[in-house]
N, C-alpha and C. Protein backbone atom coordinates (compact mmCIF):
# COMPACT_ATOMS: atom_id res chain seq x y z
N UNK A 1 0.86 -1.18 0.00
CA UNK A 1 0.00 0.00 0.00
C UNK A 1 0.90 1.24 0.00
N UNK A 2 0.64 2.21 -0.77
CA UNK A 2 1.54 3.52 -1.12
C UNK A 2 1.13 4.37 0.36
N UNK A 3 1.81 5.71 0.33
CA UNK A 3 1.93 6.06 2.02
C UNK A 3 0.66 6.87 1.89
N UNK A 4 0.70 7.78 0.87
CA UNK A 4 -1.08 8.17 0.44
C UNK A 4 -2.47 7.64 0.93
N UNK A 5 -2.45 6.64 -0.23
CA UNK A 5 -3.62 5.85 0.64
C UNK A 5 -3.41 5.05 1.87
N UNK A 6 -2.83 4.46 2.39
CA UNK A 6 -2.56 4.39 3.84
C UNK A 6 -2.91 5.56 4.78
N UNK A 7 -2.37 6.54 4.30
CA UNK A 7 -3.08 7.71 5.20
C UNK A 7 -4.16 8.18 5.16
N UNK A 8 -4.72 7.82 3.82
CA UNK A 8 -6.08 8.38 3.12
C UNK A 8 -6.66 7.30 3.93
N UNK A 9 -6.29 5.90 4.18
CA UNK A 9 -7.22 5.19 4.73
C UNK A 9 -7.55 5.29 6.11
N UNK A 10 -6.48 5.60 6.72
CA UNK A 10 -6.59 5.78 8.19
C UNK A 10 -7.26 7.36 8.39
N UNK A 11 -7.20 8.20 7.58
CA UNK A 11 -7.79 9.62 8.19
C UNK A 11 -9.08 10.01 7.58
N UNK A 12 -9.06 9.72 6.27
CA UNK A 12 -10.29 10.00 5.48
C UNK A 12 -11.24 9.30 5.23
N UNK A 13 -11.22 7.93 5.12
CA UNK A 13 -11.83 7.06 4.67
C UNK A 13 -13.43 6.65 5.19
N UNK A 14 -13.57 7.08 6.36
CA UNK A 14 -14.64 6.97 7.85
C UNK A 14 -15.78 7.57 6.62
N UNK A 15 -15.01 8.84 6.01
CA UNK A 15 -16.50 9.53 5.50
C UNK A 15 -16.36 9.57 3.88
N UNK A 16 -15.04 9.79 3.25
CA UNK A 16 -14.96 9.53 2.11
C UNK A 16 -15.09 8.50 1.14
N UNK A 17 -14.65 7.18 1.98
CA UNK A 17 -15.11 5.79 1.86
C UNK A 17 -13.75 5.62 0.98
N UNK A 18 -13.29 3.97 1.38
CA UNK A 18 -11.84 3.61 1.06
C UNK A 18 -11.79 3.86 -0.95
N UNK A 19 -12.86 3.85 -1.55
CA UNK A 19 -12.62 4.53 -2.53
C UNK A 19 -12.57 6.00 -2.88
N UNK A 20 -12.67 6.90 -2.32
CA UNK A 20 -12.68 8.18 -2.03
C UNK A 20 -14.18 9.11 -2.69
N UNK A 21 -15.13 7.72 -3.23
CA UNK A 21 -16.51 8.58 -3.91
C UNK A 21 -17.34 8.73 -3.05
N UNK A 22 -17.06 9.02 -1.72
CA UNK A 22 -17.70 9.83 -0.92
C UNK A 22 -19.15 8.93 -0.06
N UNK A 23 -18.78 7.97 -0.06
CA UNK A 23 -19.70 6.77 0.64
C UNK A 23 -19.10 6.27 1.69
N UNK A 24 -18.31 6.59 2.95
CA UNK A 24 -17.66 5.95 3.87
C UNK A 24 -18.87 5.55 4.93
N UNK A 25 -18.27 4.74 5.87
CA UNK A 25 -19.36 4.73 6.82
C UNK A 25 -19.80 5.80 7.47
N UNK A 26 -18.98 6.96 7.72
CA UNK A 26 -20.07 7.98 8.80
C UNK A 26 -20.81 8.63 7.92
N UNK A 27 -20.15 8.90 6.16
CA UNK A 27 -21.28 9.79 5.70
C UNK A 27 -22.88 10.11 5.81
N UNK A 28 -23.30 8.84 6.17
CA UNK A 28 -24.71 9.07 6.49
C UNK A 28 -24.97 9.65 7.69
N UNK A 29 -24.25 10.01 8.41
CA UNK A 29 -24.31 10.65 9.31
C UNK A 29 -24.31 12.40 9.13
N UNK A 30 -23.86 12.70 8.10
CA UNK A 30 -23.78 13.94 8.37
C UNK A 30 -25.00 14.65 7.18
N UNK A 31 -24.77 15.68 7.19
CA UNK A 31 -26.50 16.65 6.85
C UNK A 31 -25.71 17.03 5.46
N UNK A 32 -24.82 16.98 4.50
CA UNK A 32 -24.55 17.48 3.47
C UNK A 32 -23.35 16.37 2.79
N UNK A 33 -24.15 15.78 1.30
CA UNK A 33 -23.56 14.55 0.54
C UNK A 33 -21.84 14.74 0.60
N UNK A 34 -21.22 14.04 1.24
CA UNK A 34 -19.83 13.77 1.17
C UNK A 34 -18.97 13.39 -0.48
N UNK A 35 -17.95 14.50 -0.52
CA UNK A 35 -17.76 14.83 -1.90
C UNK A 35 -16.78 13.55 -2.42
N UNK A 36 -17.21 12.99 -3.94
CA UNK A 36 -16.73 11.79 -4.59
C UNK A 36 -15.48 12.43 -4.85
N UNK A 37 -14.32 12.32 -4.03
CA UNK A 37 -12.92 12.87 -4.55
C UNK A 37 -12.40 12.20 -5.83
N UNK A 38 -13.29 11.56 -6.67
CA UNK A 38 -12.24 10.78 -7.91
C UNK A 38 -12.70 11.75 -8.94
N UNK A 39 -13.73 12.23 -9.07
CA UNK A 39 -14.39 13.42 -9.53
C UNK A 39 -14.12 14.90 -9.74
N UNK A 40 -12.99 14.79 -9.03
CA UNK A 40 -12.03 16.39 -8.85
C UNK A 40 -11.53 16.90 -9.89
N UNK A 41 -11.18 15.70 -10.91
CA UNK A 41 -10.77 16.38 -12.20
C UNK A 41 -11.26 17.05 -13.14
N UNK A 42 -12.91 16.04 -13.20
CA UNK A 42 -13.60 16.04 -14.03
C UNK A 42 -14.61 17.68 -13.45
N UNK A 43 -14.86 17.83 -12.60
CA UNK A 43 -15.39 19.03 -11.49
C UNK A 43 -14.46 20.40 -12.35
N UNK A 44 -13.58 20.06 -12.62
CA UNK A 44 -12.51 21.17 -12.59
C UNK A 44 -11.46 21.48 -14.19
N UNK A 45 -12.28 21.44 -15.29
CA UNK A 45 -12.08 21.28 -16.59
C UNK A 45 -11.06 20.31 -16.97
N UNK A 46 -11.12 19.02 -16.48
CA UNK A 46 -10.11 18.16 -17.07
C UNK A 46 -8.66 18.48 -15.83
N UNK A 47 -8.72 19.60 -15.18
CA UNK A 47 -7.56 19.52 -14.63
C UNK A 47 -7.42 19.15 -12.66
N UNK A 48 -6.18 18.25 -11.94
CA UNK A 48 -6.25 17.76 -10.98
C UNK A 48 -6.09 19.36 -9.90
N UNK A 49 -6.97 19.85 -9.56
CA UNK A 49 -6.53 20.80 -8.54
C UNK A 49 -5.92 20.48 -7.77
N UNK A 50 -4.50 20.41 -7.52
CA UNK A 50 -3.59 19.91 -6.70
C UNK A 50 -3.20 20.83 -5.33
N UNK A 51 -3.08 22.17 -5.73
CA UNK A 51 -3.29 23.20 -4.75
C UNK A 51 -4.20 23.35 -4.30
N UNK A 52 -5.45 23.67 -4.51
CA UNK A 52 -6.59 23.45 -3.54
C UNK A 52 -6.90 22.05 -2.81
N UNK A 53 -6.51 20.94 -3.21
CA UNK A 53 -6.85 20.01 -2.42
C UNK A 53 -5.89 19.61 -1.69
N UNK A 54 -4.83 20.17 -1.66
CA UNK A 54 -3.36 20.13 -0.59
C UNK A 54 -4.23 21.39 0.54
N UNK A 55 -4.63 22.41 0.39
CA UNK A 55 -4.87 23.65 0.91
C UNK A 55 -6.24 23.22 1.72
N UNK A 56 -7.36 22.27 1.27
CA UNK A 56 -8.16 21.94 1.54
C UNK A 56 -7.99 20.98 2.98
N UNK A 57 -6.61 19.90 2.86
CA UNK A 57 -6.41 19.10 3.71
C UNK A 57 -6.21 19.54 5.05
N UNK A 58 -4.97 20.52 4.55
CA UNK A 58 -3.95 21.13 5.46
C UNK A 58 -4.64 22.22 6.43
N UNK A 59 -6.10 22.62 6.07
CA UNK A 59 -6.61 23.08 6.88
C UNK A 59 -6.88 24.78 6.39
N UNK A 60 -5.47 25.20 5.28
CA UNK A 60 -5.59 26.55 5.01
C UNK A 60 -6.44 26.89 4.46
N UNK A 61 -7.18 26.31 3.55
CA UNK A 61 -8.77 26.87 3.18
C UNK A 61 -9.76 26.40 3.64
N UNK A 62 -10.62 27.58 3.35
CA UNK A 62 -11.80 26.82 3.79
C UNK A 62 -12.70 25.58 3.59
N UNK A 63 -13.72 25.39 4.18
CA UNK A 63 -14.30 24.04 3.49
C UNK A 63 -15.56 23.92 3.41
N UNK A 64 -16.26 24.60 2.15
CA UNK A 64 -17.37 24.90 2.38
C UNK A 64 -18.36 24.34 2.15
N UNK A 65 -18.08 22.72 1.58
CA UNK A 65 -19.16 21.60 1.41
C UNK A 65 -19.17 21.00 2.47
N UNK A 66 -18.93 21.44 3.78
CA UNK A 66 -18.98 20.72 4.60
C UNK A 66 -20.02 21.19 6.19
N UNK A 67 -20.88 20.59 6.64
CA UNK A 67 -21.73 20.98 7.28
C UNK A 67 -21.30 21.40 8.90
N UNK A 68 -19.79 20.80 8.89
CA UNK A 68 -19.20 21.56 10.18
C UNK A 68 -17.46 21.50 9.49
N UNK A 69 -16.79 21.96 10.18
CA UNK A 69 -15.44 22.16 9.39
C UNK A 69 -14.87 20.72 9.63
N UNK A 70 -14.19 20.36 8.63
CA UNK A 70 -13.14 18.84 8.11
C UNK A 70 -12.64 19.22 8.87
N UNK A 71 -12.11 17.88 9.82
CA UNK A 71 -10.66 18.30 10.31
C UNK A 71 -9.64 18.64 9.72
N UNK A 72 -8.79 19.79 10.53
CA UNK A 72 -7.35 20.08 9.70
C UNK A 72 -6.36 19.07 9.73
N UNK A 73 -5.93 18.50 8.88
CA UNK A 73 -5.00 17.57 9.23
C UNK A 73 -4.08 17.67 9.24
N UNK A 74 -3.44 19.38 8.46
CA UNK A 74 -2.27 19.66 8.70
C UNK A 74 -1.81 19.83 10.28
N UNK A 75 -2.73 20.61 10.88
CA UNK A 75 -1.91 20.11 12.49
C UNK A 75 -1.47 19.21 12.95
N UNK A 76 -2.29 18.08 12.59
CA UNK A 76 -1.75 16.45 12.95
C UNK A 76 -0.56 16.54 12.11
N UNK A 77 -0.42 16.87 11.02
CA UNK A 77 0.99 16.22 10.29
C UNK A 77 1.97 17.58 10.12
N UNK A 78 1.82 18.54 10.95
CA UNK A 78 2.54 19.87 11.05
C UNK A 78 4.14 19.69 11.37
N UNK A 79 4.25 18.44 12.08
CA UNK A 79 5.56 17.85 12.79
C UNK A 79 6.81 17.26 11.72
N UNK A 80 5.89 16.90 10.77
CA UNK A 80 6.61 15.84 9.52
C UNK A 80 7.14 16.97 8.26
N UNK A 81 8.18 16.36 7.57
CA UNK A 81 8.70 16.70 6.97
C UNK A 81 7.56 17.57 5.39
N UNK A 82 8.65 18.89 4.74
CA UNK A 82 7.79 19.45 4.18
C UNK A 82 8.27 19.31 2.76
N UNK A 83 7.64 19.53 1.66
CA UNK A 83 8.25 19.32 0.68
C UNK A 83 8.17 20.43 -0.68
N UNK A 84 8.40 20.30 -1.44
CA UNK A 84 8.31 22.00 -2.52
C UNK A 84 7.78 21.47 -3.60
N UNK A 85 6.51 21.51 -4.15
CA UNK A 85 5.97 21.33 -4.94
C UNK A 85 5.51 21.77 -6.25
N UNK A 86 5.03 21.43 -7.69
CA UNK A 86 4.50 22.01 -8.39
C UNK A 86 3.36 21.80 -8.36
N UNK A 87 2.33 23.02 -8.82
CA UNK A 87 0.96 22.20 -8.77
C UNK A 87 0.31 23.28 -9.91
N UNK A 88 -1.23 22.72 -10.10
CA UNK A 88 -1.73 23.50 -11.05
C UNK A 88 -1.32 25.37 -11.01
N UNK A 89 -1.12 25.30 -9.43
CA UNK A 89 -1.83 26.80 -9.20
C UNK A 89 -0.08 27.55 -8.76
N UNK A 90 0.89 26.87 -9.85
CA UNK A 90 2.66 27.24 -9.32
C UNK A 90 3.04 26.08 -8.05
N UNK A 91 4.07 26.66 -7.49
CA UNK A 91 4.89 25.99 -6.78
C UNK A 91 4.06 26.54 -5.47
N UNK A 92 4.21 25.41 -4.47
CA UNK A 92 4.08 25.56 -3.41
C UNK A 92 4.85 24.56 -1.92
N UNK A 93 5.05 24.96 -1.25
CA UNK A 93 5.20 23.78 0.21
C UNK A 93 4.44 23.41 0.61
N UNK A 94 4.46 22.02 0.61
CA UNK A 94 3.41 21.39 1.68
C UNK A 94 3.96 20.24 2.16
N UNK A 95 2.88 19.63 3.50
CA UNK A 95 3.30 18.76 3.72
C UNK A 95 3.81 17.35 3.55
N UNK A 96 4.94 16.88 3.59
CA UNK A 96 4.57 15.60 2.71
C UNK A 96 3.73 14.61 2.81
N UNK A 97 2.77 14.29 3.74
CA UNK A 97 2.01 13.02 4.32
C UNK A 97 0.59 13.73 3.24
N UNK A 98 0.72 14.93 3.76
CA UNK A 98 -0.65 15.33 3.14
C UNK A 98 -0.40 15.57 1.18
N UNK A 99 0.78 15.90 0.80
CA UNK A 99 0.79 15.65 -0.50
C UNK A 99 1.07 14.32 -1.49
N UNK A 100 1.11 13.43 0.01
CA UNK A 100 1.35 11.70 -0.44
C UNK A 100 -0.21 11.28 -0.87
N UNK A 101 -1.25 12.04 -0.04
CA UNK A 101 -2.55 11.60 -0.23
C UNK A 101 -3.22 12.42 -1.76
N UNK A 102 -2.60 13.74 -1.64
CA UNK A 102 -3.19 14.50 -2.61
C UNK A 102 -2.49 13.57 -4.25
N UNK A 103 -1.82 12.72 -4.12
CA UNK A 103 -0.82 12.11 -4.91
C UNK A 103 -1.57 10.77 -5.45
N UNK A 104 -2.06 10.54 -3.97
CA UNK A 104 -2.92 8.89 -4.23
C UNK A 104 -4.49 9.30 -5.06
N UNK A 105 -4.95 10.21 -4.18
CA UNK A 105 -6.29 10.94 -5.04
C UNK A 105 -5.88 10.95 -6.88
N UNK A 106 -5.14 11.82 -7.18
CA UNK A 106 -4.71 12.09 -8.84
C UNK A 106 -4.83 10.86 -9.40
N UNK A 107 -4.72 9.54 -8.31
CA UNK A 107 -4.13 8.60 -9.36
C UNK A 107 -5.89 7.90 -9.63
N UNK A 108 -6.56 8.25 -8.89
CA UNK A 108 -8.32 7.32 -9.16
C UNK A 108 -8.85 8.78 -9.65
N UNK A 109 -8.67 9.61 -10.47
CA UNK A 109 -9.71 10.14 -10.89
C UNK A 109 -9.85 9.60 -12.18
N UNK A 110 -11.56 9.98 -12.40
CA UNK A 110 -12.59 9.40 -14.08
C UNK A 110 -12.51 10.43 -14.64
């Protein structure tokens, strides 16, 4: 298992569901449809928003499909090593645990 989804499985998965189309077990729990992350591309003219969904994780943006705020997970992974990235939106830093997942996502989108 790549370190991505391993992490995707252990942090996200509860609501995103181990395929990331947004069917995990708690989703029924919450008051607003949990978003099909394989779909991100197709959402977004053919292209992987790699900066917003690094920015999305990490806590720095907001999150506004969501009926109470996602956890930030960059605090949890604030400790771990950082890395320099390219992404749609230029270069940026982020974390590496959280751009291991944003990495595993790119690879299941339709």
């Amino acid at each position: 298992m790549r370190i991505g989804e391993a992490s995707f499985s252990a942090y996200c998965a509860t609501c995103h569901g181990i395929g990331a189309r947004g069917d995990g077990a708690r989703a029924v729990y919450l008051d607003m449809p949990v978003t099909d992350l394989t779909r991100l591309s197709h959402s977004n003219n053919g292209v992987f928003p790699t900066a917003r969904v690094i920015a999305k994780i990490d806590g720095s943006a907001e999150i506004t499909s969501h009926n109470s705020p996602m956890p930030p997970w960059g605090q949890l992974f604030s400790a771990g090593p950082r890395v320099r990235v390219e992404t749609d939106a230029g270069p940026m830093d982020a974390n590496l645990t959280v751009f291991e997942i944003v990495e595993w996502l790119r690879t299941l989108q339709q």
